[in-house]
Protein backbone atom coordinates (compact mmCIF):
# COMPACT_ATOMS: atom_id res chain seq x y z
CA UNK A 1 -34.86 90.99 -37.15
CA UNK A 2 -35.17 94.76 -36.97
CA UNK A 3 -38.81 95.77 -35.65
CA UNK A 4 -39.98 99.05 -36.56
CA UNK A 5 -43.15 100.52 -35.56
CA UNK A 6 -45.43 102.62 -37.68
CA UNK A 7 -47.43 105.89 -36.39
CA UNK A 8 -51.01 106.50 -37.76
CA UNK A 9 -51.00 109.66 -39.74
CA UNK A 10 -54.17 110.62 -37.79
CA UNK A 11 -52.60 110.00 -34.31
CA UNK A 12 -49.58 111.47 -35.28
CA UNK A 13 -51.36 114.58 -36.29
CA UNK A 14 -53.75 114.72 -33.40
CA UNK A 15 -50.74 114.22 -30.61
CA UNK A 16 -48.83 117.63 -32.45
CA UNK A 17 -52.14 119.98 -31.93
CA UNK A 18 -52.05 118.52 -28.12
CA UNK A 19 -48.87 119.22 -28.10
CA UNK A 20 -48.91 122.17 -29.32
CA UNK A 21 -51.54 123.56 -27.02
CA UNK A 22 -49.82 122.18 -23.88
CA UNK A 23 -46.37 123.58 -25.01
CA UNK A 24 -46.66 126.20 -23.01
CA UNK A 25 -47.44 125.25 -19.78
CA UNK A 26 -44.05 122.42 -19.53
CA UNK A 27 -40.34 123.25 -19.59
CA UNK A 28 -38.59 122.20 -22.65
CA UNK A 29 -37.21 118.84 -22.17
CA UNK A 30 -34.34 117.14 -24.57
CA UNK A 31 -34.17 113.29 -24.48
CA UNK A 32 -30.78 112.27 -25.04
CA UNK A 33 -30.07 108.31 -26.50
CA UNK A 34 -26.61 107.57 -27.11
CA UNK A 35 -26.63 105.03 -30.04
CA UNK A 36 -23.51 102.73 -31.04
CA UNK A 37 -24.11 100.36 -33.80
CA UNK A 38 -27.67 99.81 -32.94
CA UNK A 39 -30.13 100.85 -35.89
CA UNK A 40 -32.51 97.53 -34.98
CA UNK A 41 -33.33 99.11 -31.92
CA UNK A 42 -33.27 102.36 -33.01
CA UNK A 43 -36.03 101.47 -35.01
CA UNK A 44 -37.88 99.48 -32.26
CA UNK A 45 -37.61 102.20 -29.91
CA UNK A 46 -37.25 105.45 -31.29
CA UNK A 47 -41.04 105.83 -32.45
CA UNK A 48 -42.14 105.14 -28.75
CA UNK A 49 -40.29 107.91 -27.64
CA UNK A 50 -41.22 110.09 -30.33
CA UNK A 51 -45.49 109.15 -29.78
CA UNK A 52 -44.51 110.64 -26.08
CA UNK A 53 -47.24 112.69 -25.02
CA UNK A 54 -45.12 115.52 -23.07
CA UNK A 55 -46.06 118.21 -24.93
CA UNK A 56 -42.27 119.99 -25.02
CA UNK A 57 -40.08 117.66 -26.20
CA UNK A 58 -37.06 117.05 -28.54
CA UNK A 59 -34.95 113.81 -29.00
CA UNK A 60 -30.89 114.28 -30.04
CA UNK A 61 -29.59 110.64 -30.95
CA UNK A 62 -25.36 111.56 -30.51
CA UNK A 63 -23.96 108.43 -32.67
CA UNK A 64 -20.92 106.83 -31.21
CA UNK A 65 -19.31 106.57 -34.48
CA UNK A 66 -21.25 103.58 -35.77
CA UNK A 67 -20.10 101.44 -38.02
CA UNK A 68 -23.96 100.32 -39.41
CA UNK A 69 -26.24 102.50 -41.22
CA UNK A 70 -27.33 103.69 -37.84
CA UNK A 71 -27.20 107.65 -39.25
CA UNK A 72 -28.97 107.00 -42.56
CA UNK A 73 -31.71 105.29 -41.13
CA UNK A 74 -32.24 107.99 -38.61
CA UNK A 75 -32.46 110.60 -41.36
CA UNK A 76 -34.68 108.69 -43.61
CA UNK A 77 -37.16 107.15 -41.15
CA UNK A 78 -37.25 110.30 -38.24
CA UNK A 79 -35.78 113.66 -40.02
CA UNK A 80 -37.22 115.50 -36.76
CA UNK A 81 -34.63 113.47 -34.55
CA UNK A 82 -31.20 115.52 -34.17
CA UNK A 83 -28.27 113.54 -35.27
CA UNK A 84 -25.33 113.97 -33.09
CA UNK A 85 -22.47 112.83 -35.47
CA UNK A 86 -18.99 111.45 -33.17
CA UNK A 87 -16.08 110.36 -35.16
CA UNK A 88 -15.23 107.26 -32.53
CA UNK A 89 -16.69 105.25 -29.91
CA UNK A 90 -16.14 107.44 -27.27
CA UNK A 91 -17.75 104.85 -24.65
CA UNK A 92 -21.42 105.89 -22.72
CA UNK A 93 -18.99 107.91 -19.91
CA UNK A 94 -17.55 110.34 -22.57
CA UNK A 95 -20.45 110.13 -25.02
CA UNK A 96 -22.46 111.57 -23.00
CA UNK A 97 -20.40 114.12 -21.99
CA UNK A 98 -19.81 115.72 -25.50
CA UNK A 99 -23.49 115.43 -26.46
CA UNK A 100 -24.52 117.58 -23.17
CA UNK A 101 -23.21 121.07 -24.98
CA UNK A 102 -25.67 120.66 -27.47
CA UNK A 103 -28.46 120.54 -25.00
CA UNK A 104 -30.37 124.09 -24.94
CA UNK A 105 -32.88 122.75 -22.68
CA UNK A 106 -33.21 122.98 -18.49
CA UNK A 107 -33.77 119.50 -18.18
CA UNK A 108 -32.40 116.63 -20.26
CA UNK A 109 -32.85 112.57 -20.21
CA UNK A 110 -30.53 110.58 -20.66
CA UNK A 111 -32.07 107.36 -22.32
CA UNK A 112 -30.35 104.06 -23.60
CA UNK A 113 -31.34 102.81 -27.06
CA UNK A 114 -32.38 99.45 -25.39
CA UNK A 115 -35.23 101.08 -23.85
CA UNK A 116 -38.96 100.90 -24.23
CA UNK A 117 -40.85 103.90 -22.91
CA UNK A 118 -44.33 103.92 -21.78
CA UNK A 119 -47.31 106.04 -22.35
CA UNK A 120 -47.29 109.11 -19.89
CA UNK A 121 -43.54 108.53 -19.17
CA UNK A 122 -42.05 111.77 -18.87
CA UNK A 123 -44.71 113.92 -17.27
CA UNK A 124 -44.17 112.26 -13.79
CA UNK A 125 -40.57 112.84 -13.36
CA UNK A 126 -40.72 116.32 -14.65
CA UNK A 127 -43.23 116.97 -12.21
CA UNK A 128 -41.01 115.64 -9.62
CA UNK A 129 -38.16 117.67 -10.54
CA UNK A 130 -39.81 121.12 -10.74
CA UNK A 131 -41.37 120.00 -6.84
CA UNK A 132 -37.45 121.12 -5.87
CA UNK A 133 -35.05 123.52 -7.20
CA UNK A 134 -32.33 121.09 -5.67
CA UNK A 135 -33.72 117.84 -7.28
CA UNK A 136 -30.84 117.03 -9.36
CA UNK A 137 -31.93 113.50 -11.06
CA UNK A 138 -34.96 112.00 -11.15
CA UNK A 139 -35.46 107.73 -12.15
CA UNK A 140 -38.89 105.92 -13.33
CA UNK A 141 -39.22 102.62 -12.31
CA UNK A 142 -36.78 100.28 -14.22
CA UNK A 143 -38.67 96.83 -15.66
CA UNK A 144 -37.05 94.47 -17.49
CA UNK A 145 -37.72 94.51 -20.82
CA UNK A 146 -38.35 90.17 -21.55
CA UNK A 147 -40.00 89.87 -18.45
CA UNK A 148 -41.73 92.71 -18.02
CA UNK A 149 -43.39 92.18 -14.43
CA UNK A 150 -39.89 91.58 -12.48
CA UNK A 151 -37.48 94.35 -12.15
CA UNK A 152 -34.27 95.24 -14.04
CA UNK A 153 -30.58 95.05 -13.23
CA UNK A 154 -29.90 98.69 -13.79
CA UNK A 155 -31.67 101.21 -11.57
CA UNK A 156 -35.16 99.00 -10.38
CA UNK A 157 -36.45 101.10 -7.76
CA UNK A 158 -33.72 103.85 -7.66
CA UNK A 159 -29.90 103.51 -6.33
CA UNK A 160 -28.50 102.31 -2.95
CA UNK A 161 -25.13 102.05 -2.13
CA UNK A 162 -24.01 100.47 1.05
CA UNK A 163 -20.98 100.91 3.82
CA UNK A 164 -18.32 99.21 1.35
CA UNK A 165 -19.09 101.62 -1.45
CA UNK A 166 -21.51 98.25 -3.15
CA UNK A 167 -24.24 99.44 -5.32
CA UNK A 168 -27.62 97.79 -4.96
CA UNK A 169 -31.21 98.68 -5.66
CA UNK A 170 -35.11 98.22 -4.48
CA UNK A 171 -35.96 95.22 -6.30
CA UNK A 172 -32.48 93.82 -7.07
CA UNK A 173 -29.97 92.61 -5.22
CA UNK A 174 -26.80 90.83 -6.78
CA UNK A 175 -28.27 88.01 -8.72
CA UNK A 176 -31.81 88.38 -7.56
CA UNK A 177 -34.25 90.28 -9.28
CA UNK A 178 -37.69 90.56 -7.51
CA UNK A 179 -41.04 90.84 -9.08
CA UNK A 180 -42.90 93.65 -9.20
CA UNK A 181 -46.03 93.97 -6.96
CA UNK A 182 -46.48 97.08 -5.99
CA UNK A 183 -43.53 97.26 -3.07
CA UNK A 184 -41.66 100.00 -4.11
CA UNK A 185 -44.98 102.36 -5.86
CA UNK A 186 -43.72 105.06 -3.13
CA UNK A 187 -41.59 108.01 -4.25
CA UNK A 188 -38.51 108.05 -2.64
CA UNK A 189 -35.10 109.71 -2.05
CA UNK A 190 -32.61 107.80 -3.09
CA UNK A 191 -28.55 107.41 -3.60
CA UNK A 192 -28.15 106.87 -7.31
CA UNK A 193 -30.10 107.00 -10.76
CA UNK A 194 -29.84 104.70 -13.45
CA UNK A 195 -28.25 105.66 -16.73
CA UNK A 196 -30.55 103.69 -18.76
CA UNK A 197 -33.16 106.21 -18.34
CA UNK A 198 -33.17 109.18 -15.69
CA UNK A 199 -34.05 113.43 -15.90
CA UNK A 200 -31.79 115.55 -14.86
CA UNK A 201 -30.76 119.35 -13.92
CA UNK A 202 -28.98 120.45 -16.85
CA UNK A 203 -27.97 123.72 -14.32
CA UNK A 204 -26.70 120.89 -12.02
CA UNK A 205 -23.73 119.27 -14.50
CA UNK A 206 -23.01 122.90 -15.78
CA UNK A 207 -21.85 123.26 -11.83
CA UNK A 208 -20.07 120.10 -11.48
CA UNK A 209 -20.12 118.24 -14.73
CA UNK A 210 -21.23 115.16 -16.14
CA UNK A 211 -19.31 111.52 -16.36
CA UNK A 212 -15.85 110.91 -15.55
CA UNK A 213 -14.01 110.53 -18.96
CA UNK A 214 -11.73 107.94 -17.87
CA UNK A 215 -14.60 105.77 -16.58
CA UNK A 216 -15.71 105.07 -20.20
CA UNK A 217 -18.71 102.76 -19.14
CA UNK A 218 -19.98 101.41 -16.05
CA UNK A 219 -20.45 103.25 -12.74
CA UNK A 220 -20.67 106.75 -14.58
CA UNK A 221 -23.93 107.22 -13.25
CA UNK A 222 -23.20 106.19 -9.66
CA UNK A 223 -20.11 108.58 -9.22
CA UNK A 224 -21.92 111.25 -11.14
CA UNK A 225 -25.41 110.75 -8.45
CA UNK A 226 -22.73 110.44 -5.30
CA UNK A 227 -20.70 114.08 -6.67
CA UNK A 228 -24.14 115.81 -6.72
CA UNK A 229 -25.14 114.39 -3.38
CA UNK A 230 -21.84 115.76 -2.01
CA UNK A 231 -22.78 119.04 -3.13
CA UNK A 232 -25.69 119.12 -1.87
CA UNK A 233 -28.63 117.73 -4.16
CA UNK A 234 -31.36 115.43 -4.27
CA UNK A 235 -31.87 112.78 -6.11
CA UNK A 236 -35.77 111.22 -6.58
CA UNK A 237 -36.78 107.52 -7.69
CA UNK A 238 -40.39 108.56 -9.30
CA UNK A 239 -42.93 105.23 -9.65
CA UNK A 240 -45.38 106.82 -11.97
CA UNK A 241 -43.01 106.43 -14.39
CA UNK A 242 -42.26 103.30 -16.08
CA UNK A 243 -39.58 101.85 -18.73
CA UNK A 244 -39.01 98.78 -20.15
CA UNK A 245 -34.80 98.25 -20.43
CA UNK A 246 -33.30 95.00 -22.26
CA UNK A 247 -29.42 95.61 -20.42
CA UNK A 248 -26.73 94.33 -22.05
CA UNK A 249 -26.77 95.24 -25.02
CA UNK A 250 -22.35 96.35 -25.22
CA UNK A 251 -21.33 94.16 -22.28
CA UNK A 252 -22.77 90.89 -21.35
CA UNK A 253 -22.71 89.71 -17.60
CA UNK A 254 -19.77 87.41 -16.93
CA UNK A 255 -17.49 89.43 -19.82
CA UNK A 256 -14.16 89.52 -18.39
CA UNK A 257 -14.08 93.61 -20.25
CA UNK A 258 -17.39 94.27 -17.47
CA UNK A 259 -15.56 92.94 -14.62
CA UNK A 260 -12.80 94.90 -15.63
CA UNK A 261 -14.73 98.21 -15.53
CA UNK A 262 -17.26 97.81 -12.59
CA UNK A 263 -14.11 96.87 -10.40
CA UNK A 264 -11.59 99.60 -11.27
CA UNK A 265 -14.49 102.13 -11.43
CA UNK A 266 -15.64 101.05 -7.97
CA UNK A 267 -12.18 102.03 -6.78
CA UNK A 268 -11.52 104.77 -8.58
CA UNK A 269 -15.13 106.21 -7.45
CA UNK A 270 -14.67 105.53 -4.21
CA UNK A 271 -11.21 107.43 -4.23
CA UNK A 272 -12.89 110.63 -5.31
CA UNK A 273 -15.82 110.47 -3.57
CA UNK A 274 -15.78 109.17 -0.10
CA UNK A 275 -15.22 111.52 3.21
CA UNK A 276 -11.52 111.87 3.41
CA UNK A 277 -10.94 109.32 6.51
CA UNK A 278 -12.63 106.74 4.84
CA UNK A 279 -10.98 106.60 1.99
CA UNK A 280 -8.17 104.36 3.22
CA UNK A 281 -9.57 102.21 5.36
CA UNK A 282 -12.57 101.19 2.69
CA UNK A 283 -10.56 100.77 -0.29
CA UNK A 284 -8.47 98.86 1.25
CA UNK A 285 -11.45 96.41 2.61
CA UNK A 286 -12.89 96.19 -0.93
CA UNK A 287 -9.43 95.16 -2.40
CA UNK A 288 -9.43 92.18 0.03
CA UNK A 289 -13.31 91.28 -0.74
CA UNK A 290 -12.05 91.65 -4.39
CA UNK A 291 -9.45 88.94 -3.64
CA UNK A 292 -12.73 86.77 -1.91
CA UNK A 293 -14.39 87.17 -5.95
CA UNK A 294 -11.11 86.39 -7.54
CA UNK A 295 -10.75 82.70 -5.40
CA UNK A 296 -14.23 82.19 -5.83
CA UNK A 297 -13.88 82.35 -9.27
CA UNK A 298 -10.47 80.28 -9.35
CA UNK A 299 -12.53 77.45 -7.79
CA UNK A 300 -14.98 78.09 -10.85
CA UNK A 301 -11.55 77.89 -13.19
CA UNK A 302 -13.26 81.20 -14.21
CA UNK A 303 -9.62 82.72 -15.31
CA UNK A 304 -11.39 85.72 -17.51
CA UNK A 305 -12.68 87.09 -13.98
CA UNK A 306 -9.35 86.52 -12.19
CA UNK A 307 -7.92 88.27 -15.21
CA UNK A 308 -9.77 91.30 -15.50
CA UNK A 309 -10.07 91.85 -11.44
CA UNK A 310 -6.20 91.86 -11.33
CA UNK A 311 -5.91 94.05 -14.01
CA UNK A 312 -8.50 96.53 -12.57
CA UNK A 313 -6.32 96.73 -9.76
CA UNK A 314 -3.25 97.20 -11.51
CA UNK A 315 -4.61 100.22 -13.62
CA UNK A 316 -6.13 101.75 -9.98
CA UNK A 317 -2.96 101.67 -8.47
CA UNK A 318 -1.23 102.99 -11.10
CA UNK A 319 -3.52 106.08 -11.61
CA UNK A 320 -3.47 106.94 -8.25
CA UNK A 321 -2.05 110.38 -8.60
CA UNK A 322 -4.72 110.90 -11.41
CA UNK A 323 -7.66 110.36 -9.30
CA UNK A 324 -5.74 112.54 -6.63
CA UNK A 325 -5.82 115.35 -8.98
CA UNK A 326 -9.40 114.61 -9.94
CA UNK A 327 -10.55 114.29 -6.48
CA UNK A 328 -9.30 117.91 -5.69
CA UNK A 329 -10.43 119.53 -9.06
CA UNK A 330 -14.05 118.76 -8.26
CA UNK A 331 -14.31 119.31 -4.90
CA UNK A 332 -11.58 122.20 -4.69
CA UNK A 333 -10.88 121.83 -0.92
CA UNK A 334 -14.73 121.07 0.01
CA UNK A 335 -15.68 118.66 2.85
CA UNK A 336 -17.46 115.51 2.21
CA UNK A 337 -19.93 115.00 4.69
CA UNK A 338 -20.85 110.48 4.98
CA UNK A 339 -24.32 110.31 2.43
CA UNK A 340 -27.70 111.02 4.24
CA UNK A 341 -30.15 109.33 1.71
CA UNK A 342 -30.19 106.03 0.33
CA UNK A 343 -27.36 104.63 1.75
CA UNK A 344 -26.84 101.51 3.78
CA UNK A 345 -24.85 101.37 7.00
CA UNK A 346 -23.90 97.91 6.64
CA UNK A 347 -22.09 95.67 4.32
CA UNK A 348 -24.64 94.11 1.75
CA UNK A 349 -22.19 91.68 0.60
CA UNK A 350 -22.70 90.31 4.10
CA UNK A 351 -26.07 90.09 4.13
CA UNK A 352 -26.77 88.38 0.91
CA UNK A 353 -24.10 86.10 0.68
CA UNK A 354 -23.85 85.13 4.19
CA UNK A 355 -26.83 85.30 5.65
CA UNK A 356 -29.31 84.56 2.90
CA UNK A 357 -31.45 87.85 2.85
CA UNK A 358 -32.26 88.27 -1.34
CA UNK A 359 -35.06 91.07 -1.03
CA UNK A 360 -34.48 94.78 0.16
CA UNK A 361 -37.68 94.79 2.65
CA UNK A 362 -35.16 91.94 4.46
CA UNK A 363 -32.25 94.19 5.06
């Protein structure tokens, strides 16, 4: 059933004067949402982000040449969205990346159609970012959308990553998802941003760009957060600032296509990002824990996950001149100094699957 929500006229024309007499006084802001076949929530969520009360703000929907009536609707229901029309499904990765040029504004957020926004949303994280020229991303707090008190897969309480190169957050790790109770209501530096929803620099990814093409989804976000680190920027998890994400909307947990991405990603990632004596000796660890998921999941007769990790590995080693090449295109010769902020010295594979710790204030 598509759910779409209605704006009083009087609101509606009340929120413009506000905004109108606040313009001024906050950067221009451009909220990006990358839509693929998804007019229902288009029309769920759209209106929330357009009731927004930041008082500088304009939302570009680039279509990832959708198949529904995703562009009609747009124009009939919100003419002052921007339509970004793309031919194909380019994938969230490359998407994103040819939407960006049509960005005029310093800052942009990157938002997923499966996302509820909250009253007062935006003001917080711009006011983080413009506390530091070299703030590069900032994240709200990520709920999840059906059970709204508990954290969300993608982002929770900002990015960690840990010795291995595993991505975890405050508030989730692996399988567990905690509840939310005020343990994580401090701003904090941290390693990586969620996709879902997160402001950024634009200066930043005119410096050192966006997503990696090839990636097309999963782990965009992580390698994008790690590349700016490595240059030298900041990136802030902002609590004031809340969202409501409903995750899986392409890719369901368990699809053999997902475990195909996040493991040849994780590699490939790791390849371009990591100091350069690491490289080897990590990689080469996670391909053996990746051989640990693949006879765990041959005891499961899970064959889709023993599938799609083999055939990640496959298409990592055969690319590995590519990533090469990419590897010295971005950083052109620079040194990669080991990650300061938000990452974990040990492994957390270890710690959750071994010795039982499921909350981050156990690590």
């Amino acid at each position: 059933m598509c759910f779409e929500l209605k704006l009083d006229p009087k609101l509606k024309t009340q929120n413009s004067k506000l905004k109108t007499q606040n313009r001024l006084n906050a950067p221009p802001v451009s909220v990006l949402i990358l839509n693929w076949n998804g007019r229902a929530l288009l029309g769920q969520f759209v209106p929330k982000v357009l009731a927004s009360t930041y008082p500088n703000m304009k939302v570009l929907v680039a279509d990832n040449g959708s198949t529904d009536d995703s562009r009609e609707f747009l124009a009939a229901h919100f003419p002052e969205v921007e339509v970004l029309a793309l031919e194909e499904n380019h994938g969230f990765a490359q998407g994103n990346n040819l939407a960006l040029p049509h960005i005029d504004s310093p800052y942009v957020v990157l938002l997923n159609s499966d996302v509820e926004v909250t009253p007062g949303w935006l003001e917080p994280m711009v006011e983080t970012m413009l506390s530091d020229e070299n703030i590069a991303v900032v994240q709200p707090k990520v709920m999840a959308y059906h059970q709204k008190d508990h954290f969300e897969d993608a982002g929770s309480a900002g990015g960690y990553i840990d010795a291995l190169g595993y991505p975890f957050c405050r508030g989730r790790l692996f399988f567990t998802l905690e509840k939310d109770e005020g343990q994580y209501d401090q701003a904090h530096e941290i390693f990586w941003a969620s996709g879902a929803c997160c402001l950024i620099r634009k200066s930043v990814v005119d410096k050192i760009g966006l997503f990696e093409p090839s990636f097309f989804a999963h782990m965009e976000e992580i390698d994008f957060c790690w590349r700016a680190q490595n240059f030298g920027y900041r990136l802030m998890y902002e609590p004031r600032s809340t969202i409501y994400h409903i995750g899986g909307g392409t890719l369901k947990k368990g699809s053999p296509r997902k475990t195909f991405l996040n493991a040849r990603n994780s590699l490939a990632m790791m390849y371009k990002n990591l100091p350069k004596g690491q490289v080897f000796p990590k990689i080469f660890t996670r391909l053996c824990l990746d051989g640990v998921w693949a006879a765990r999941a041959l005891a499961q007769l899970d064959f889709g996950t023993i599938g799609a990790i083999f055939k990640a590995h496959m298409h990592f080693y055969g690319k590995l001149g590519f990533w090469r090449k990419r590897r010295k295109e971005i950083y052109q010769g620079k040194k990669i100094s080991p990650p300061k902020h938000g990452y974990y010295p040990k492994s957390i594979v270890w710690q959750y699957f071994i010795k039982g710790k499921r909350k981050y204030s156990e690590l």
